[in-house]
Protein backbone atom coordinates (compact mmCIF):
# COMPACT_ATOMS: atom_id res chain seq x y z
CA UNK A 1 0.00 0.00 0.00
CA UNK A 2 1.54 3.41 -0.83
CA UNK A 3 1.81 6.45 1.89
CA UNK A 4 -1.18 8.12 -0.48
CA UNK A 5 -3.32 5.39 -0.19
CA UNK A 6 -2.78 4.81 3.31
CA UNK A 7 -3.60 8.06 3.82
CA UNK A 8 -6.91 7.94 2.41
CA UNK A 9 -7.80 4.96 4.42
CA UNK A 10 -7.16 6.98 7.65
CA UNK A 11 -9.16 10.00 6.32
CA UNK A 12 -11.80 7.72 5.73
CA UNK A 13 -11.88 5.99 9.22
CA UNK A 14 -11.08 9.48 11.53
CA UNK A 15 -14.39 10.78 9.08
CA UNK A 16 -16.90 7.77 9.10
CA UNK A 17 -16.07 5.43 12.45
CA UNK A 18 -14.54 8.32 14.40
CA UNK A 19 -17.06 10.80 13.49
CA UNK A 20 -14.28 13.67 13.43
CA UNK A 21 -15.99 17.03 12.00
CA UNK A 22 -15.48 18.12 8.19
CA UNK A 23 -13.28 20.75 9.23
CA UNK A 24 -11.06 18.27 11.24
CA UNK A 25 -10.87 15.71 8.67
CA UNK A 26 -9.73 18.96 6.26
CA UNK A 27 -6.88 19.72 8.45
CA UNK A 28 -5.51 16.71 8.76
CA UNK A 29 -5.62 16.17 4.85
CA UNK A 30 -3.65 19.05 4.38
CA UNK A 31 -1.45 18.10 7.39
CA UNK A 32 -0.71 14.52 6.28
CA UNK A 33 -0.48 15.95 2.56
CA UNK A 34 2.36 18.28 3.32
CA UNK A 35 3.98 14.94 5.37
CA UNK A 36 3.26 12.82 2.27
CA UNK A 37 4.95 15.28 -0.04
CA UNK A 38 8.38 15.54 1.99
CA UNK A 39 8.40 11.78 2.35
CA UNK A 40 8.08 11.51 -1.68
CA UNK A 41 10.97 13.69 -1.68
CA UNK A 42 13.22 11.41 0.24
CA UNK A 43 12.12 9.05 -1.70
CA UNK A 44 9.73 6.87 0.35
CA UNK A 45 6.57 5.36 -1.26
CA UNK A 46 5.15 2.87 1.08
CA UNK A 47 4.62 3.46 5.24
CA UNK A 48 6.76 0.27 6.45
CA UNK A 49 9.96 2.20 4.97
CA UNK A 50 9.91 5.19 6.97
CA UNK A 51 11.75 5.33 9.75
CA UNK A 52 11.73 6.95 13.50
CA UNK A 53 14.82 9.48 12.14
CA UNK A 54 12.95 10.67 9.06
CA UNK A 55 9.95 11.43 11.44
CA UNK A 56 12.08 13.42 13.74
CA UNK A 57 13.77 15.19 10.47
CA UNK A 58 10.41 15.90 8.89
CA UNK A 59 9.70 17.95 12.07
CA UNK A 60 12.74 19.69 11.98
CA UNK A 61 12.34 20.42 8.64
CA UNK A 62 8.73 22.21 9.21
CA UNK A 63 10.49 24.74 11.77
CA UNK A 64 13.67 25.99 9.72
CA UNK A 65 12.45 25.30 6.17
CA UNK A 66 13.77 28.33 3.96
CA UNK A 67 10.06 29.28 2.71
CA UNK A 68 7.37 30.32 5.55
CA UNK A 69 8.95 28.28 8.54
CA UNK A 70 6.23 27.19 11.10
CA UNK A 71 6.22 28.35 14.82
CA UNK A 72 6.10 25.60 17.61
CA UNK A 73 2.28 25.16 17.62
CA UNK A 74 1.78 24.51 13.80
CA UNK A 75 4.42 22.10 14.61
CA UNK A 76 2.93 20.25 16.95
CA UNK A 77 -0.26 20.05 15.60
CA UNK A 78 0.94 18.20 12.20
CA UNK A 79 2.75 16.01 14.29
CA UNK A 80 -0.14 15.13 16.35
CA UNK A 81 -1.74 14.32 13.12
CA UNK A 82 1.60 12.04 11.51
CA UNK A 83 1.76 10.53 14.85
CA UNK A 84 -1.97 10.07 14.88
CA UNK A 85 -2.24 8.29 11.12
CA UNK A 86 1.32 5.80 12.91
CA UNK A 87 -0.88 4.79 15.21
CA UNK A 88 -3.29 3.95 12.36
CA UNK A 89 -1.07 2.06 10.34
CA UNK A 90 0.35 -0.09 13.44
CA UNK A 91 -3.73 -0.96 14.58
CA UNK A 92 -4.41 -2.09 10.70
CA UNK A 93 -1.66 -4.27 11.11
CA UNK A 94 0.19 -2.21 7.62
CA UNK A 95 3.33 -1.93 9.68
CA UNK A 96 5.27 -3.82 12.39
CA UNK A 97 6.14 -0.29 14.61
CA UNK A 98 5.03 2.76 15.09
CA UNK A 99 8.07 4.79 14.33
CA UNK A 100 6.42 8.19 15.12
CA UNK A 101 5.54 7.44 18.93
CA UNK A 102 8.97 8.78 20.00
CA UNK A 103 9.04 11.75 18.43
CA UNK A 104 8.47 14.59 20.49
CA UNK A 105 6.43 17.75 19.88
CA UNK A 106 8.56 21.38 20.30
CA UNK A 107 7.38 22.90 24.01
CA UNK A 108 4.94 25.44 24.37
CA UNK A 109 5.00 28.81 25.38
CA UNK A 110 1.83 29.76 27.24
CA UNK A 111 -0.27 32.09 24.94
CA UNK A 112 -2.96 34.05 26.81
CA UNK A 113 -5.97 34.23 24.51
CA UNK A 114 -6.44 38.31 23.57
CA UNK A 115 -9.75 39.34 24.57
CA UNK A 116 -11.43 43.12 24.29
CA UNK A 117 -12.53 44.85 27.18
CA UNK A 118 -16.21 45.20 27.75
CA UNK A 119 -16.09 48.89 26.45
CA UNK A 120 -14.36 47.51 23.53
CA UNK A 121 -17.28 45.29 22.87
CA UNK A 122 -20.19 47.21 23.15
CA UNK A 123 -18.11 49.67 20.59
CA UNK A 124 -17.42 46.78 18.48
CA UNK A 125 -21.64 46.25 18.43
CA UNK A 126 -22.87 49.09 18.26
CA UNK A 127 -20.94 49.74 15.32
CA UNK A 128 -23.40 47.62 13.22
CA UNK A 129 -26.19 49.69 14.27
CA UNK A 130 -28.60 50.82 11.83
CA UNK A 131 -32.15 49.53 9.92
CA UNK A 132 -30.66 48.40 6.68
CA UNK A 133 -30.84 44.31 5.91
CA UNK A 134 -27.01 43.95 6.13
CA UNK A 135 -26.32 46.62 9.39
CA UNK A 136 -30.04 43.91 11.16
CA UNK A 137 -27.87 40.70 9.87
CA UNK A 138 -24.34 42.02 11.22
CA UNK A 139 -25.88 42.94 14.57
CA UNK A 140 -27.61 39.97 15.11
CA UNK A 141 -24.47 37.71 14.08
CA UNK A 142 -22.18 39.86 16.22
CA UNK A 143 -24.62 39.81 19.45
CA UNK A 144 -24.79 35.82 18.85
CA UNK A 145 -20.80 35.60 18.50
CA UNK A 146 -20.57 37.68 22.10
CA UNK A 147 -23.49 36.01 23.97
CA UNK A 148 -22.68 32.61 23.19
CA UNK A 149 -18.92 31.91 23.02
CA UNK A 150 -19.50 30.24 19.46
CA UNK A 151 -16.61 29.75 17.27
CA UNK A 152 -17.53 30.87 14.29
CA UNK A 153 -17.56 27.20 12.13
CA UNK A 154 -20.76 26.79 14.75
CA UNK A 155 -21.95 30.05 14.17
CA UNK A 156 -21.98 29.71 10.06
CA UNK A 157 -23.34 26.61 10.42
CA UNK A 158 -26.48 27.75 12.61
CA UNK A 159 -29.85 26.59 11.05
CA UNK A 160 -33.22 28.61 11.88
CA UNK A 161 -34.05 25.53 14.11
CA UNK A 162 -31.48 25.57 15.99
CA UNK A 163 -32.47 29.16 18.11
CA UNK A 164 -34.41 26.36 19.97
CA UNK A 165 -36.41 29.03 22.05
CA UNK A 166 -35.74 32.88 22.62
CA UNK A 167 -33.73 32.18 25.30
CA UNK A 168 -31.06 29.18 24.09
CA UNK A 169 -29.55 28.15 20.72
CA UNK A 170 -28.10 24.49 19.73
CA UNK A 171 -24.51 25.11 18.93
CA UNK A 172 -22.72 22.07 17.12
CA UNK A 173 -19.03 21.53 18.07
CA UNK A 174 -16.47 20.02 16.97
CA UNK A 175 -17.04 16.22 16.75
CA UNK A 176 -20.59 17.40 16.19
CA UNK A 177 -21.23 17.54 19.82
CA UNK A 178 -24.40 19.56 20.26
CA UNK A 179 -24.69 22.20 23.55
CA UNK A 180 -27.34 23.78 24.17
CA UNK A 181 -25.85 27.99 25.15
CA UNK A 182 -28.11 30.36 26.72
CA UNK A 183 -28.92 33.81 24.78
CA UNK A 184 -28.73 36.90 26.40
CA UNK A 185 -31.95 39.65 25.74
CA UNK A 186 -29.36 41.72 23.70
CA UNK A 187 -28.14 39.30 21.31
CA UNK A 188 -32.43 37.44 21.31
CA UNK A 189 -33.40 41.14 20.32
CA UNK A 190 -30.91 41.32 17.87
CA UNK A 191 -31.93 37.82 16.31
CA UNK A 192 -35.48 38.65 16.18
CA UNK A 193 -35.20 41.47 14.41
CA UNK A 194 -33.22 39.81 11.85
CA UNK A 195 -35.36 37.56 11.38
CA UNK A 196 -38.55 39.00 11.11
CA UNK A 197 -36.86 42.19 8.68
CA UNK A 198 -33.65 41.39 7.00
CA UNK A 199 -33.47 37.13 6.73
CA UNK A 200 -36.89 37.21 4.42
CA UNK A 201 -35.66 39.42 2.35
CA UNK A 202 -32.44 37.76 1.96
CA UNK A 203 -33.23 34.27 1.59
CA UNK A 204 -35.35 34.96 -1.63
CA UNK A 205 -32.35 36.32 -3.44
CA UNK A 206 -30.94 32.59 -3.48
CA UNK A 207 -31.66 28.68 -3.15
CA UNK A 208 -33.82 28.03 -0.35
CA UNK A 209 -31.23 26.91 2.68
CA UNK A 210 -32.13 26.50 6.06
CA UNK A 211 -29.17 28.65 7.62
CA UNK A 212 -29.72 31.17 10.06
CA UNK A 213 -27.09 33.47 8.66
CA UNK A 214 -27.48 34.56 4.98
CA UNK A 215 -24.86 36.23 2.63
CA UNK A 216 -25.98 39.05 0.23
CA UNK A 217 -27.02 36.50 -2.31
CA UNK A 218 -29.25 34.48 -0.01
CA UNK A 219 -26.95 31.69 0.60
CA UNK A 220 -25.31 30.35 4.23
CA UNK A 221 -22.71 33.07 5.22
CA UNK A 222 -19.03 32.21 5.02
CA UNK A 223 -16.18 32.19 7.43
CA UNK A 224 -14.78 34.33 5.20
CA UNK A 225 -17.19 36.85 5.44
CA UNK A 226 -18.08 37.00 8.80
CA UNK A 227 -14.12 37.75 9.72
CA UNK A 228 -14.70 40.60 7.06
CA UNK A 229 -17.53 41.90 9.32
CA UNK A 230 -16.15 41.61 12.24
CA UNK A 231 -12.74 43.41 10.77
CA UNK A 232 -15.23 45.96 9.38
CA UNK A 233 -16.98 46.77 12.46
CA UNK A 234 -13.36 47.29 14.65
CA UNK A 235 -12.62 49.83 11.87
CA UNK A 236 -15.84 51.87 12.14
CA UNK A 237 -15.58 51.68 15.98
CA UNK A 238 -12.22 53.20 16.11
CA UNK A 239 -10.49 50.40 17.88
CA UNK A 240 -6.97 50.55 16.17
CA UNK A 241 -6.62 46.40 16.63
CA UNK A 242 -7.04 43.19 14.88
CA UNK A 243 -10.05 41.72 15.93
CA UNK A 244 -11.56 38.47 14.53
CA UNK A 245 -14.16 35.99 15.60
CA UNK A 246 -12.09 34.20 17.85
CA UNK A 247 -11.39 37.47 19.81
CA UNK A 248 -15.24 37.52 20.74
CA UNK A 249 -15.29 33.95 22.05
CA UNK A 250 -11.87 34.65 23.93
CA UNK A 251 -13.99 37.64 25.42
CA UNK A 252 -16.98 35.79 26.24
CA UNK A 253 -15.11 33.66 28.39
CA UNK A 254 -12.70 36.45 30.05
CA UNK A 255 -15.44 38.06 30.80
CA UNK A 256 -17.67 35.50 32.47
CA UNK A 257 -14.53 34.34 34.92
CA UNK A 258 -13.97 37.53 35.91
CA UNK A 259 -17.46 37.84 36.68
CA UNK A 260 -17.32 35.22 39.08
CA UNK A 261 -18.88 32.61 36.76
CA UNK A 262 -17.52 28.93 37.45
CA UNK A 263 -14.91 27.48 35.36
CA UNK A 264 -16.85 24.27 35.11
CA UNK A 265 -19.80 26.14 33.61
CA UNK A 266 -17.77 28.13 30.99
CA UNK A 267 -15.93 24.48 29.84
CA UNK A 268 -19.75 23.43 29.49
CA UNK A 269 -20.28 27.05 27.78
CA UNK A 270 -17.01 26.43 25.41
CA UNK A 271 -18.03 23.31 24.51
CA UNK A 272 -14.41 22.17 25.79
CA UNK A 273 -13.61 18.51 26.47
CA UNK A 274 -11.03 19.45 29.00
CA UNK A 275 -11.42 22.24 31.97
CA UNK A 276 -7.30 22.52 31.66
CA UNK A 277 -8.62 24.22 28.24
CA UNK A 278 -10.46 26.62 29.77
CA UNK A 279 -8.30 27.25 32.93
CA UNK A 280 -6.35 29.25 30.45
CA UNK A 281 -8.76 31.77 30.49
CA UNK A 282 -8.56 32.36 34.43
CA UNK A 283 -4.14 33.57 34.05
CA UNK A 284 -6.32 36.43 31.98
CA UNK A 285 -8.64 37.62 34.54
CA UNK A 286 -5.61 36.93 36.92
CA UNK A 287 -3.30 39.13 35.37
CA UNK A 288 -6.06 41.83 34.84
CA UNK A 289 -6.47 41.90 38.73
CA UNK A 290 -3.08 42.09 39.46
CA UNK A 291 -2.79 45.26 36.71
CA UNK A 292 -5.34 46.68 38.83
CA UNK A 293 -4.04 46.42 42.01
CA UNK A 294 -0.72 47.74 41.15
CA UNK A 295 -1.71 50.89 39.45
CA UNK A 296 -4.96 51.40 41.77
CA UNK A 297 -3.75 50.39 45.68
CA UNK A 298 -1.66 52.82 47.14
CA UNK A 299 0.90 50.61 48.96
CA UNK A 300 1.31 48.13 45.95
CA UNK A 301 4.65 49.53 44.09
């Protein structure tokens, strides 16, 4: 069996008997695509010739390549998915080792997600005021993206059914597990007027579709475009950084810890499989305190 073929068999198994999204099963295409290539250049056609070194050499090669070298977390993640499609091979019984097990990932600084402060937010927002279909369909998105934590593959993929009630909407993660998210009254007002003065109108200038959020033409709104909104709406409020979808979910969850909400219920929230995930989120609201402290209690410096 050749590395391409092989390949395909494990794309086929992490998609049907694993379940893995669409957009996991993409990545690791293109991951295990760009390993497949470099092994064809060393000359290796079939998985049982590739050895432990050449693993360890194909990750060296992805962090000081000449052409767009990758930083330590691109790294690691297409080596979690070389090491992952090893694993594969060894289970099928197509090879006798798994020569990738060894091979460690590069460490990991800690990166504090960037959130917005809540002035930053309601700026961002009420910069896609207005009456007009597109100003009704940003607002509601952007409301949605805030009061829910989605990221925005669950928001794009929102159907009308899926606002359940005023008050929650059925997000589907990744692994298409479903959560059910509570909806603030900003972001239900928001949604309701959408839908009752902008969607109609929209969804007769395309293909009937059942997606909440439409696109000029009346089809399902893109990823693409919604990070063109959202970059849009941070211009016209004046905020001077980069701010995309994820910088809304990262927000969502700042804000709730420092709240006082429980970091069990934001996981939940997150949709996160592991609370370490979200414990992130709490060295945010940890440093914002202790910013706070220094520049606001007398006897601090």
């Amino acid at each position: 069996m050749s590395v391409e073929t092989a390949v395909d068999s494990y794309l086929r198994h992490v998609s049907i008997e694993r379940g893995l999204s669409a957009n996991t099963v993409t990545a690791y295409r293109r991951d295990l695509s760009l390993y497949g290539d470099w092994l064809g250049r060393q000359g290796v056609d079939v998985p049982d010739e590739i050895t432990s070194a050449q693993v360890s050499e194909f990750v060296r090669h992805l962090s000081t390549r000449a052409e767009s070298p990758l930083i330590a977390s691109s790294v690691a993640r297409i080596l979690s998915s070389v090491r992952g499609w090893h694993r594969f091979l060894l289970d099928e019984g197509l090879v006798e080792t798994d020569v990738a097990h060894e091979t460690k990932p590069p460490k990991l600084g800690t990166r504090l997600p960037k959130a917005i402060s809540i002035d930053q937010v309601s700026a961002l927002l009420a910069a896609t005021d207005g009456d007009g279909i597109q100003q009704l369909r940003d607002k509601a998105l952007l409301e949605l993206l805030y009061a829910t934590g989605a990221r925005v593959s669950e928001a794009v993929n929102l159907n009308v059914d899926d606002v359940v009630d005023e008050e929650v909407v059925r997000l589907i993660g990744k692994g298409g597990k479903q959560r059910i998210v509570p909806v603030g009254s900003y972001a239900r007002s928001a949604i309701d007027s959408y839908l009752v003065r902008a969607r109609p109108t929209l969804s007769v200038r395309g293909a009937s579709t059942p997606a909440l959020f439409l696109g000029l033409r009346g089809q399902r709104i893109s990823r693409q475009n919604v990070w063109l909104i959202i970059r849009a709406a941070a211009e016209r409020a004046g905020l001077g950084i980069e701010v995309s979808p994820h910088t809304l979910r990262h927000s969502f969850a700042t804000h709730l810890l420092a709240g006082g909400a429980d970091v069990r219920v934001v996981q939940e929230l997150l949709g996160h499989s592991s609370v370490a995930t979200t414990q992130i989120y709490t060295l945010v609201t940890a440093d914002t305190l202790r910013d706070m402290y220094t520049s606001a209690h007398p006897r601090a410096r």
